[in-house]
PDB file of N, CA and C in Angstrom:
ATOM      1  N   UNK A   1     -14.854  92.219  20.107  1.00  0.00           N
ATOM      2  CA  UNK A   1     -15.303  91.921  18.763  1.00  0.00           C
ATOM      3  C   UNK A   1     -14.220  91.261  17.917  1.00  0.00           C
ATOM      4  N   UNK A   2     -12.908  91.216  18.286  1.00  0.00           N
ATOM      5  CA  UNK A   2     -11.914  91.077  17.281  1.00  0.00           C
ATOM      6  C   UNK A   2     -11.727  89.624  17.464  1.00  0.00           C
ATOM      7  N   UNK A   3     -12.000  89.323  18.923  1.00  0.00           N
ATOM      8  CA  UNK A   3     -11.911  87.402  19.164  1.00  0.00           C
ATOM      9  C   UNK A   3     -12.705  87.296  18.242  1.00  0.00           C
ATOM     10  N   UNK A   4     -14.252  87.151  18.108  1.00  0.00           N
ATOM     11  CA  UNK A   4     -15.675  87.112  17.486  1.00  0.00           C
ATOM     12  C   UNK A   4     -15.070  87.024  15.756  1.00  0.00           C
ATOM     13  N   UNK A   5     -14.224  87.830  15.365  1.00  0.00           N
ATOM     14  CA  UNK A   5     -13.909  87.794  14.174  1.00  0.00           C
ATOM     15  C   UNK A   5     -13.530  86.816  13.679  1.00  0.00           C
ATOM     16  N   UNK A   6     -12.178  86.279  14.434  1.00  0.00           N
ATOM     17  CA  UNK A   6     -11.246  85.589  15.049  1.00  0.00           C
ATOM     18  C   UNK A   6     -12.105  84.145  14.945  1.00  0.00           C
ATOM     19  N   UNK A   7     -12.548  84.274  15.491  1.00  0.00           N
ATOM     20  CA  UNK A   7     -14.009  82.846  15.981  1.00  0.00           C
ATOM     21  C   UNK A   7     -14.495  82.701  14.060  1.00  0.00           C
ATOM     22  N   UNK A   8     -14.644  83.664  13.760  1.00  0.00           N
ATOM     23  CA  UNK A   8     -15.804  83.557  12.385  1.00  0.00           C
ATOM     24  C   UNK A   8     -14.582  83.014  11.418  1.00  0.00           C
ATOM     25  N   UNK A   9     -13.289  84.041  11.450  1.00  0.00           N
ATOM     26  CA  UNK A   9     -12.525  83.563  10.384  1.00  0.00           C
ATOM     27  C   UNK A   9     -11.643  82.098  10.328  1.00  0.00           C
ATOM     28  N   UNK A  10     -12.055  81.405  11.692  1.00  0.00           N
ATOM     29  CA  UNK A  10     -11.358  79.987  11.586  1.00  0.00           C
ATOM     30  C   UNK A  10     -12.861  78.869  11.035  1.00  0.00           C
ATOM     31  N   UNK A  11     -13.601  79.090  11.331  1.00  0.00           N
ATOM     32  CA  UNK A  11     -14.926  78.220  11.040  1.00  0.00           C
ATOM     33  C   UNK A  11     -15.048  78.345   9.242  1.00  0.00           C
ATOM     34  N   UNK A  12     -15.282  79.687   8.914  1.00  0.00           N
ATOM     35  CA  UNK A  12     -15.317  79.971   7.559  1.00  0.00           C
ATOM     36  C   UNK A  12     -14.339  79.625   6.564  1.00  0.00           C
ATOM     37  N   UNK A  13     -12.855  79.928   7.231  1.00  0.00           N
ATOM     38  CA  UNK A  13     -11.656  78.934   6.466  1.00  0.00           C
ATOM     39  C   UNK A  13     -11.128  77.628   6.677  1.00  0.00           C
ATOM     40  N   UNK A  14     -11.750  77.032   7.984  1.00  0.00           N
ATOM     41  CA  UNK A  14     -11.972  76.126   8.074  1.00  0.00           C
ATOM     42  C   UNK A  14     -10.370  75.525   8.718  1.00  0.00           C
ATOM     43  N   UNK A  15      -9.868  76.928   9.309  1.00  0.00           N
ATOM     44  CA  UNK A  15      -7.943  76.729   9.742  1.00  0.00           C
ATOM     45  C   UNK A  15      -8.337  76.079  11.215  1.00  0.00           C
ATOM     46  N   UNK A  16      -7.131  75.041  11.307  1.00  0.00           N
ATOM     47  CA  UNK A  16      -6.887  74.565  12.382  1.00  0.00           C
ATOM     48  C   UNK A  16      -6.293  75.132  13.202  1.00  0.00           C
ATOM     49  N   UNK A  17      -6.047  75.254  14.513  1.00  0.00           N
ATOM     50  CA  UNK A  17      -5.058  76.131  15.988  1.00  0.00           C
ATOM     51  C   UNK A  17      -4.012  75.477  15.273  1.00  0.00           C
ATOM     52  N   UNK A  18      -3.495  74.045  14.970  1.00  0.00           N
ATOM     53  CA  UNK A  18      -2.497  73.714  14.725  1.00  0.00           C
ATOM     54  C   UNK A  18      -1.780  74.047  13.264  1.00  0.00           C
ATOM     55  N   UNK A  19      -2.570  74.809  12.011  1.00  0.00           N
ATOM     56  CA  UNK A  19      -2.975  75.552  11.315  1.00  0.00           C
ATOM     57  C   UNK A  19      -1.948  77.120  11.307  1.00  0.00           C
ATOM     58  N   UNK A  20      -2.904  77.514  12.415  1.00  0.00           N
ATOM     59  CA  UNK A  20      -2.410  78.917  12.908  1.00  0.00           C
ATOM     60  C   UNK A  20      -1.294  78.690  13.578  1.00  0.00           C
ATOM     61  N   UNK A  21      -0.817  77.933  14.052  1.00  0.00           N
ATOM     62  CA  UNK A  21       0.407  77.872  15.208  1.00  0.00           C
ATOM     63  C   UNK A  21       1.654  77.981  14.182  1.00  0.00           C
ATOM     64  N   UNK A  22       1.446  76.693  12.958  1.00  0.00           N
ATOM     65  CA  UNK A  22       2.490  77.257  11.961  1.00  0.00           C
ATOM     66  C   UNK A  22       2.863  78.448  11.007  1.00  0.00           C
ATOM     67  N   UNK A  23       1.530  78.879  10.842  1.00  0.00           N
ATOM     68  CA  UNK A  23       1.435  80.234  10.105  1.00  0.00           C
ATOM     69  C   UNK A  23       1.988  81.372  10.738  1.00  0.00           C
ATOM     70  N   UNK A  24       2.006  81.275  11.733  1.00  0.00           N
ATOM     71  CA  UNK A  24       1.962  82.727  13.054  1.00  0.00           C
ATOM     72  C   UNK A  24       3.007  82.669  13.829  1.00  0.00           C
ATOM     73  N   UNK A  25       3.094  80.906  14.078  1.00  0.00           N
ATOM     74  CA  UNK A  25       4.537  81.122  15.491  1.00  0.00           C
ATOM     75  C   UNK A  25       4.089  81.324  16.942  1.00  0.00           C
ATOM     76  N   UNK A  26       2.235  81.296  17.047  1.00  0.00           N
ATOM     77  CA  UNK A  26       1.553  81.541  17.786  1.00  0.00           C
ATOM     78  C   UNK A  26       1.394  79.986  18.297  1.00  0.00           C
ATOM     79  N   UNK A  27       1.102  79.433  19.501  1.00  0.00           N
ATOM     80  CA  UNK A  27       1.176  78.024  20.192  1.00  0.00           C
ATOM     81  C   UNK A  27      -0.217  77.654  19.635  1.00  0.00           C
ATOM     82  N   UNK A  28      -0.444  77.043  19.320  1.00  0.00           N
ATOM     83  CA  UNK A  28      -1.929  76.145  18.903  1.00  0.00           C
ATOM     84  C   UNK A  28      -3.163  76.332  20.752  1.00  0.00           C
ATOM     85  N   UNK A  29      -2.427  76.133  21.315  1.00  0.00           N
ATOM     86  CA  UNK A  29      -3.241  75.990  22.683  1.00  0.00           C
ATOM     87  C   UNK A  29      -3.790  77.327  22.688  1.00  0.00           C
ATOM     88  N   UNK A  30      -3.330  78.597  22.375  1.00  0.00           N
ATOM     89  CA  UNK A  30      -3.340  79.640  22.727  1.00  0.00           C
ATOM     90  C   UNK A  30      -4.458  80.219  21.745  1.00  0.00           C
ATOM     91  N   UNK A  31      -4.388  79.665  20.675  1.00  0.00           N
ATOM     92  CA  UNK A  31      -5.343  79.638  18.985  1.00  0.00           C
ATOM     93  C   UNK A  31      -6.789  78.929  20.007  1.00  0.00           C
ATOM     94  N   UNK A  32      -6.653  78.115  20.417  1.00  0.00           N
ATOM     95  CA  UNK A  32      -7.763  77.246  20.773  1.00  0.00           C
ATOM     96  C   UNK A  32      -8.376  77.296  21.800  1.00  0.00           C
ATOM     97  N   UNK A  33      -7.985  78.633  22.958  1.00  0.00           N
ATOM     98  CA  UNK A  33      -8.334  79.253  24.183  1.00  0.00           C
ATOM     99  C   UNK A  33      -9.038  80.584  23.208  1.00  0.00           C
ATOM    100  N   UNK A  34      -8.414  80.892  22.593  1.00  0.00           N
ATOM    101  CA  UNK A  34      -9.318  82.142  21.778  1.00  0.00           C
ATOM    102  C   UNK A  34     -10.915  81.557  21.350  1.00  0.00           C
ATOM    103  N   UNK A  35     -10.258  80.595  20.279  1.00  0.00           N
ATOM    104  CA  UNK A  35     -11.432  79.897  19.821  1.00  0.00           C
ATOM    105  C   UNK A  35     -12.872  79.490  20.912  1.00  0.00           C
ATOM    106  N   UNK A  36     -12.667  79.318  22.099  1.00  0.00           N
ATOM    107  CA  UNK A  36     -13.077  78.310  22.937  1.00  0.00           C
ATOM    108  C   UNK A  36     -13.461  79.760  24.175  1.00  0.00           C
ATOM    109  N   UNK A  37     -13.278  80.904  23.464  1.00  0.00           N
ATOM    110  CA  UNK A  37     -13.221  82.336  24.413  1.00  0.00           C
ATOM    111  C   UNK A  37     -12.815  82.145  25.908  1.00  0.00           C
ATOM    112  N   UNK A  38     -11.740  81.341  25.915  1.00  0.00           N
ATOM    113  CA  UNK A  38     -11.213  81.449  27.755  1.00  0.00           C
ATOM    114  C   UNK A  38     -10.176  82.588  26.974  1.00  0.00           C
ATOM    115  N   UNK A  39      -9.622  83.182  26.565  1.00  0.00           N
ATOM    116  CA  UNK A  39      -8.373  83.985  26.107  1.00  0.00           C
ATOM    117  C   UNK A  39      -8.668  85.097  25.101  1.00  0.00           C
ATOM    118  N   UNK A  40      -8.741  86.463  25.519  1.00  0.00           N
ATOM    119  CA  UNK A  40      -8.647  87.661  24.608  1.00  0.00           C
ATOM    120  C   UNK A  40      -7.415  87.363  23.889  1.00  0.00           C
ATOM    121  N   UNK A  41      -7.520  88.089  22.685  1.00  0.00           N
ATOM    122  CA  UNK A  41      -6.832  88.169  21.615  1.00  0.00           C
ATOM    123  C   UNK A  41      -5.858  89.641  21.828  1.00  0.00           C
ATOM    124  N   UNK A  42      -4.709  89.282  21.707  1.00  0.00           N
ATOM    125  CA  UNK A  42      -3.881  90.594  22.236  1.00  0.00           C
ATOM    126  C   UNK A  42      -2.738  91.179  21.005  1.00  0.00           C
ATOM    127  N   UNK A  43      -2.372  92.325  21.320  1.00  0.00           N
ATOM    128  CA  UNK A  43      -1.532  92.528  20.327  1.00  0.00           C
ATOM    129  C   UNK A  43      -0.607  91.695  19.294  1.00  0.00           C
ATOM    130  N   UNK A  44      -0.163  91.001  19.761  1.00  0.00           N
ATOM    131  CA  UNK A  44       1.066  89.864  19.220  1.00  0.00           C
ATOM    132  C   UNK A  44      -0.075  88.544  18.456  1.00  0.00           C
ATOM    133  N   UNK A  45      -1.122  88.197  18.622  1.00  0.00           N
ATOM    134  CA  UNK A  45      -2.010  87.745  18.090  1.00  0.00           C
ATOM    135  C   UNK A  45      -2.858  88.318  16.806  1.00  0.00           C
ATOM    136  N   UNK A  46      -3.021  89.623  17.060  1.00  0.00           N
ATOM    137  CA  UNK A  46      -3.097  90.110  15.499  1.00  0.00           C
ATOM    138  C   UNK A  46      -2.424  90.559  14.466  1.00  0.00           C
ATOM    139  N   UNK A  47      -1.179  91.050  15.265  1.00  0.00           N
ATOM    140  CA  UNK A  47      -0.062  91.003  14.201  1.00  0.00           C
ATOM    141  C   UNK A  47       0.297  89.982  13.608  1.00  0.00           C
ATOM    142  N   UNK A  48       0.250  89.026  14.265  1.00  0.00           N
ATOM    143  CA  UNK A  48       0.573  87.656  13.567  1.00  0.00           C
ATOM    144  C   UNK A  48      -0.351  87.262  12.724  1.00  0.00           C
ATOM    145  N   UNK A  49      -1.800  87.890  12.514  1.00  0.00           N
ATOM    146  CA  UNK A  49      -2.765  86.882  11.954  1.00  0.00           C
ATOM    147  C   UNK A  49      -2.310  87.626  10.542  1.00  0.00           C
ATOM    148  N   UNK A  50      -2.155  89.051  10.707  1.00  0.00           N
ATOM    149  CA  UNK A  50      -2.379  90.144   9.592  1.00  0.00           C
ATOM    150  C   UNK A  50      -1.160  89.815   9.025  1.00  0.00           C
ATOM    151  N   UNK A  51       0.120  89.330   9.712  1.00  0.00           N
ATOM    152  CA  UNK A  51       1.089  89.003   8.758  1.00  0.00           C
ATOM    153  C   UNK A  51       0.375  87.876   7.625  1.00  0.00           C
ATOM    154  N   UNK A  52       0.026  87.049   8.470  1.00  0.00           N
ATOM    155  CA  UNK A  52      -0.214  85.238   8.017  1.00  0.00           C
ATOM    156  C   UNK A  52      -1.592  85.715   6.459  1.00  0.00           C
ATOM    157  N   UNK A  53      -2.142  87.019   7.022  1.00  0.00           N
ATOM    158  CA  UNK A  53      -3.869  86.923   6.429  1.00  0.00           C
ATOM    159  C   UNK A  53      -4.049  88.199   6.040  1.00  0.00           C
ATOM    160  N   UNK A  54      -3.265  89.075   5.426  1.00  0.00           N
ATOM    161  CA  UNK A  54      -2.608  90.489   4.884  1.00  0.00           C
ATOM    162  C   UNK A  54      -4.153  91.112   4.552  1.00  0.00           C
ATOM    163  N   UNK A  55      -4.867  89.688   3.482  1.00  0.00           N
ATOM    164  CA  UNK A  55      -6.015  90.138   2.913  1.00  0.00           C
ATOM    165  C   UNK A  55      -7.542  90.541   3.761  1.00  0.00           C
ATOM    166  N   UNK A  56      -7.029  89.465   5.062  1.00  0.00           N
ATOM    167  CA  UNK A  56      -8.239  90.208   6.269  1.00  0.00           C
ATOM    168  C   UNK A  56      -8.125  91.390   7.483  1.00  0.00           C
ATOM    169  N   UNK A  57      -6.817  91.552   6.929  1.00  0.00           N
ATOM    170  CA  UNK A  57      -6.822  92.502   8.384  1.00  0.00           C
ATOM    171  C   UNK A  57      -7.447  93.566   8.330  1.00  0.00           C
ATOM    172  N   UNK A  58      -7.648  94.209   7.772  1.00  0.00           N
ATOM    173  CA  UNK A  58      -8.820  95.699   7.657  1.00  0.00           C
ATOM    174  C   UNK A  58     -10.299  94.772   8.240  1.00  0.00           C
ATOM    175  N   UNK A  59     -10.555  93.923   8.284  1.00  0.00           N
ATOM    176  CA  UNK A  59     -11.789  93.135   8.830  1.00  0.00           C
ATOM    177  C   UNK A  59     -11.993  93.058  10.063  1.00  0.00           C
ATOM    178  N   UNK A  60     -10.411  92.098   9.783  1.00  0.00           N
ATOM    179  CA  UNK A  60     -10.488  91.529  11.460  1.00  0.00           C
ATOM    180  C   UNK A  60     -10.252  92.853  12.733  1.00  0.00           C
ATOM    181  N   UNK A  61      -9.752  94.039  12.538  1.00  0.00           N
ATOM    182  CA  UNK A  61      -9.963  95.064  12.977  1.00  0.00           C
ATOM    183  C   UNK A  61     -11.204  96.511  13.604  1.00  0.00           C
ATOM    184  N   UNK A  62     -11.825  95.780  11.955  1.00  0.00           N
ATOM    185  CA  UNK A  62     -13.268  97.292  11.802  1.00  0.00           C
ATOM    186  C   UNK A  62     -14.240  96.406  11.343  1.00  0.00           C
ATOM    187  N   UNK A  63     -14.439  95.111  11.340  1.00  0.00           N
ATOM    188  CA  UNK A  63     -15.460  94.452  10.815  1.00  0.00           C
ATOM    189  C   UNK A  63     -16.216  94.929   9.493  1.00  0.00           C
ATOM    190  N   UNK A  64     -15.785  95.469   8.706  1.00  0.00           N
ATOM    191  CA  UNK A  64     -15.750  96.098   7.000  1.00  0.00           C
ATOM    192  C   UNK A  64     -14.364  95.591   6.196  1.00  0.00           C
ATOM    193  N   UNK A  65     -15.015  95.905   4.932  1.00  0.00           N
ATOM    194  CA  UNK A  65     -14.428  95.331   3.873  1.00  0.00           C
ATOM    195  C   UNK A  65     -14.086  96.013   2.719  1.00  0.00           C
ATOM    196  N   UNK A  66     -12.964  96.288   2.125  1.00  0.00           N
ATOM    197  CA  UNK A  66     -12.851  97.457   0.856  1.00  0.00           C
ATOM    198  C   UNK A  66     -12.158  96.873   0.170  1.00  0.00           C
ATOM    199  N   UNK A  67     -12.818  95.698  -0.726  1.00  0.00           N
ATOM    200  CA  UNK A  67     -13.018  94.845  -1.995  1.00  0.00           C
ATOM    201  C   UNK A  67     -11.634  95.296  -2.692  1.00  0.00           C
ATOM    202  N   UNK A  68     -11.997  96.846  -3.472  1.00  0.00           N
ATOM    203  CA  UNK A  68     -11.376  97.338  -4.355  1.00  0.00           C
ATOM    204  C   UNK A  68      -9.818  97.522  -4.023  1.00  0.00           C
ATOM    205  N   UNK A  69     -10.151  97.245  -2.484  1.00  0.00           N
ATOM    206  CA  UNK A  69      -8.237  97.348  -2.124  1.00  0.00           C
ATOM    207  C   UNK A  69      -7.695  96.101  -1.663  1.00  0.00           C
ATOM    208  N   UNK A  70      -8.454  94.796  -1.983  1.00  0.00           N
ATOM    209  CA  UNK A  70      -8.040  93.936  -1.777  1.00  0.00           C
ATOM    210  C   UNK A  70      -8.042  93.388  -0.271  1.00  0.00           C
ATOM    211  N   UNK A  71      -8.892  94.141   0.314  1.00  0.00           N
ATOM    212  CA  UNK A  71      -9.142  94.111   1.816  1.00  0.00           C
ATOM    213  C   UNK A  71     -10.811  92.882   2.506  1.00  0.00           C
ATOM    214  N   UNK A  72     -10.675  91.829   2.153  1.00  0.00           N
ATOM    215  CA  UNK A  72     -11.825  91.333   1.910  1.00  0.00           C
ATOM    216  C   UNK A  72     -12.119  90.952   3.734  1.00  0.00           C
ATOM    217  N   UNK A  73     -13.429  89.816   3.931  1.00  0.00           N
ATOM    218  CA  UNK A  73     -13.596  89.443   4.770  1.00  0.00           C
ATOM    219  C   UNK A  73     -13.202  87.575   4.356  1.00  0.00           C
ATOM    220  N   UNK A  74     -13.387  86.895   5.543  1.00  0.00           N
ATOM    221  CA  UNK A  74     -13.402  84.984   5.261  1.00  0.00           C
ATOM    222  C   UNK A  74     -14.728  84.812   4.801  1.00  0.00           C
ATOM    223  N   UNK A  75     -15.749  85.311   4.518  1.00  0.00           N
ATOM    224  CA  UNK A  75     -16.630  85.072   3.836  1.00  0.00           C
ATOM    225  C   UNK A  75     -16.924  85.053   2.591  1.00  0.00           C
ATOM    226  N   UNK A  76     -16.245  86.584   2.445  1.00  0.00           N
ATOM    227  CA  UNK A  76     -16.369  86.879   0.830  1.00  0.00           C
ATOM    228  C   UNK A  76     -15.106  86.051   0.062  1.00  0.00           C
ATOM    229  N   UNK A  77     -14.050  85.272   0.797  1.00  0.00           N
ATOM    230  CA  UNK A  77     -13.190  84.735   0.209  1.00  0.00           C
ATOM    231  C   UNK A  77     -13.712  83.486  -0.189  1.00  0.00           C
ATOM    232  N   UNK A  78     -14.815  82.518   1.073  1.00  0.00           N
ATOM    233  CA  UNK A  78     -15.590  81.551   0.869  1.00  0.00           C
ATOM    234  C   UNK A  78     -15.789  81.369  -0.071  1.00  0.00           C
ATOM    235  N   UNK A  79     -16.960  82.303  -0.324  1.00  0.00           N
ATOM    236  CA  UNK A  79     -17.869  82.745  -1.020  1.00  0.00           C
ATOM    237  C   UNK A  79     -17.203  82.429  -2.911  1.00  0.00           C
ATOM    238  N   UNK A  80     -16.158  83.421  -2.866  1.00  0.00           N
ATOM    239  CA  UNK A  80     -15.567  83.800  -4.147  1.00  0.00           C
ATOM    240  C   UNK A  80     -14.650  82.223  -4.831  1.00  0.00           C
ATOM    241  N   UNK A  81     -14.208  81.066  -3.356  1.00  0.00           N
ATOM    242  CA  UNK A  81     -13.735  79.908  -3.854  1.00  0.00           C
ATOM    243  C   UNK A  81     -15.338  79.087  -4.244  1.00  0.00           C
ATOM    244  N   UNK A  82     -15.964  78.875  -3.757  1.00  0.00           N
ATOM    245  CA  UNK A  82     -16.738  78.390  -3.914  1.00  0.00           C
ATOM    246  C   UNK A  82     -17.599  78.851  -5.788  1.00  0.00           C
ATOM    247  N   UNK A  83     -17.752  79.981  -5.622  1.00  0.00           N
ATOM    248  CA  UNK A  83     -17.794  80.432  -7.270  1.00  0.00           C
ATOM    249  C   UNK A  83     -16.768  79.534  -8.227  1.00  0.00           C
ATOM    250  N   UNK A  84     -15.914  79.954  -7.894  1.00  0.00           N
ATOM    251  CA  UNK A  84     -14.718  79.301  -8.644  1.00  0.00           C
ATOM    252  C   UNK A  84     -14.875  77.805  -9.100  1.00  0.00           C
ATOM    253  N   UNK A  85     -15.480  77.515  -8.144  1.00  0.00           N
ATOM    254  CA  UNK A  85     -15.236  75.156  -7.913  1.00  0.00           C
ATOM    255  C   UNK A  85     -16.757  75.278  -8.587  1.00  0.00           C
ATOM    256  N   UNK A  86     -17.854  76.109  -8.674  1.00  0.00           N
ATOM    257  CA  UNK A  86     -19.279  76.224  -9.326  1.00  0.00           C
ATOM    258  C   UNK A  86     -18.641  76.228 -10.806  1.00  0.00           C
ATOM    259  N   UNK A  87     -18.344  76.945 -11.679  1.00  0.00           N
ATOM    260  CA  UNK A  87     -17.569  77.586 -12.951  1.00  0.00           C
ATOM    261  C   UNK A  87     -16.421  77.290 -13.491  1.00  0.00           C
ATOM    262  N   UNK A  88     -15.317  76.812 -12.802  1.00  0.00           N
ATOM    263  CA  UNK A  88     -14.121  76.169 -12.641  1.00  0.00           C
ATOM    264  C   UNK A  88     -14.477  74.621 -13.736  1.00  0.00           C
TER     265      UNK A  88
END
């Protein structure tokens, strides 16, 4: 489930492997074998995301979200820019 997340939170933010490779320190090829599900997502891959993405990691973990702690999902972040550029 955590690739699957993984999968949702690059489409929804719209991050490139080459993206993630600078954020993380993680190889782009390795971002794009996840993406592309030839490659589970392993320890050193989510530590890196949760460094890079502080605000999804309670997500990308338990697939839930606790708003009030600043723990959101890539949707509700979508979601909340997109408000912004509506009202903005």
């Amino acid at each position: 489930m955590i690739r699957e997340r993984l999968i949702d939170f690059f489409n929804a933010q719209e991050v490139t492997s080459k993206d993630m490779e600078r954020l993380t320190g993680i190889d782009r090829d390795k971002w794009n074998a996840v993406r592309a599900r030839r490659r589970r997502v392993n320890e050193d891959d989510i530590e890196a995301f949760n460094e890079a993405f502080p605000q999804f990691a309670y997500w990308l973990t338990t697939g839930k979200t606790i708003p009030e702690a600043g723990q959101i999902s890539p949707e509700m972040e979508k979601a909340r820019k997109e408000n912004s550029l509506k009202t903005g």
